[in-house]
Protein backbone atom coordinates (compact mmCIF):
# COMPACT_ATOMS: atom_id res chain seq x y z
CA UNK A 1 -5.01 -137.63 -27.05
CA UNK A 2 -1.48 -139.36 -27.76
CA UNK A 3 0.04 -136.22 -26.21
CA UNK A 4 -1.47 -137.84 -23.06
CA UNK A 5 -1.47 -140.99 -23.57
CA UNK A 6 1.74 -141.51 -24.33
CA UNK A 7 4.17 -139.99 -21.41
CA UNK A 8 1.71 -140.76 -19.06
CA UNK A 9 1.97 -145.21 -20.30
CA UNK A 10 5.76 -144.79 -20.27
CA UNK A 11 5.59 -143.51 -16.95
CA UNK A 12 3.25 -145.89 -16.02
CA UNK A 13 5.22 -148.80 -17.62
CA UNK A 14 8.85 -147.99 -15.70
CA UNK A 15 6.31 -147.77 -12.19
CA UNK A 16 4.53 -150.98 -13.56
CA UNK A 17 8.06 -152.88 -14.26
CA UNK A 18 9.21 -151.95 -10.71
CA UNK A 19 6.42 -153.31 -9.32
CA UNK A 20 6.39 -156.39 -11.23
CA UNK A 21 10.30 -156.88 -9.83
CA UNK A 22 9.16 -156.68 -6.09
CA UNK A 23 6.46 -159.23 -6.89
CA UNK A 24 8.79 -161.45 -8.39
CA UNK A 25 11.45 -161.16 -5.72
CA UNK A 26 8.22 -162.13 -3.26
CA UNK A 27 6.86 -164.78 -4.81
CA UNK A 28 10.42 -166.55 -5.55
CA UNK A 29 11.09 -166.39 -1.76
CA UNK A 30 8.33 -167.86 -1.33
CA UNK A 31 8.11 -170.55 -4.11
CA UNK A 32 11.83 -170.97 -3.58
CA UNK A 33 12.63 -170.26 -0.17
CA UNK A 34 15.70 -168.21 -1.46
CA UNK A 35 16.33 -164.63 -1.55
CA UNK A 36 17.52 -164.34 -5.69
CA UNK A 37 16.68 -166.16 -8.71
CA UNK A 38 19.25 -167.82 -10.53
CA UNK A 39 20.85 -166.59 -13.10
CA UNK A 40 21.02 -168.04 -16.63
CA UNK A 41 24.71 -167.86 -16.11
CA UNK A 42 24.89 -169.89 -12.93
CA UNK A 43 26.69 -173.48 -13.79
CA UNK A 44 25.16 -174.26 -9.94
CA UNK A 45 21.94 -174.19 -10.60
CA UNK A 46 19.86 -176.76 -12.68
CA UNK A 47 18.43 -176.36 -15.92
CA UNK A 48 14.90 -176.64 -14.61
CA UNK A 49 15.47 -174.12 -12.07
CA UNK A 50 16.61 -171.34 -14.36
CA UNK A 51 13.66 -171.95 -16.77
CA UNK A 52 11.19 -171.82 -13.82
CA UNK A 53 12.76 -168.91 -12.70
CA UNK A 54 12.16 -167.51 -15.91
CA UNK A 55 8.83 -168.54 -17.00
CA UNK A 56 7.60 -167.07 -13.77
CA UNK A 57 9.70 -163.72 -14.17
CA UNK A 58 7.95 -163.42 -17.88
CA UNK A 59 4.24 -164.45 -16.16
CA UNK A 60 4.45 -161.90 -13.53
CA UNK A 61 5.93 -159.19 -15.62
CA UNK A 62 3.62 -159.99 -18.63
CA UNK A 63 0.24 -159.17 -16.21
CA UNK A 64 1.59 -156.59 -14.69
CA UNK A 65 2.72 -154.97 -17.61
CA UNK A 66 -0.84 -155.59 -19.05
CA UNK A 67 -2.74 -154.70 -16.04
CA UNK A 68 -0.95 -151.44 -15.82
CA UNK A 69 -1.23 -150.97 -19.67
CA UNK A 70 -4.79 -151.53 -19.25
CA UNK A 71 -5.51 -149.51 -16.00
CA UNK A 72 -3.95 -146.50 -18.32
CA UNK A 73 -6.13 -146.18 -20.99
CA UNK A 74 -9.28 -146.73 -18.99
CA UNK A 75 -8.37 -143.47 -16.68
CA UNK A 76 -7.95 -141.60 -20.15
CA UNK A 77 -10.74 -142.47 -21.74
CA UNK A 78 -12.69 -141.75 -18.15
CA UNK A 79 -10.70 -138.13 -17.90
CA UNK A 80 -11.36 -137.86 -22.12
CA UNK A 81 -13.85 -139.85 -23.41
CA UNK A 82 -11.73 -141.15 -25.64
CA UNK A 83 -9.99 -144.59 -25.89
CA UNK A 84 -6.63 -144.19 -26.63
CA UNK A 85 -5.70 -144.67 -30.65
CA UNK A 86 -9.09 -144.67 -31.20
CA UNK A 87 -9.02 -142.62 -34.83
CA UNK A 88 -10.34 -138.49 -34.85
């Protein structure tokens, strides 16, 4: 079971954390009408504004990472019949 599990969630995560990035860069344009986030390192840019920036980077990546996570280990337990780290 973990020799499937495993490769196939890492995989899954690196596809998951692209796809969280393109959301983010979508919904900043659209919360922030700009085309990049600040940067932590930006003396331009407000403290609120980097900390919103942020909190909604770690929001989106957070449910995608969990929705992909999830998504995972419900096609291998339907392919299995296992759950993943369930015990033998």
């Amino acid at each position: 079971m973990k020799l499937l599990f495993k490769p196939l969630s890492l995989l899954i995560s690196v596809l998951g954390g692209v796809l969280a990035g393109a959301i983010f860069k979508q919904v900043w344009k659209l919360v922030a009408g700009e085309e990049d986030a600040p940067d932590a390192d930006d003396f331009e840019r407000t403290w609120r504004e980097i900390l919103v920036a942020a909190m909604l980077q770690g929001a989106i990546f957070g449910l995608v990472k969990a929705a992909t996570h999830r998504a995972t280990a419900r096609s291998v337990a339907r392919a299995t019949g296992r759950w993943p780290g369930d015990e033998d």
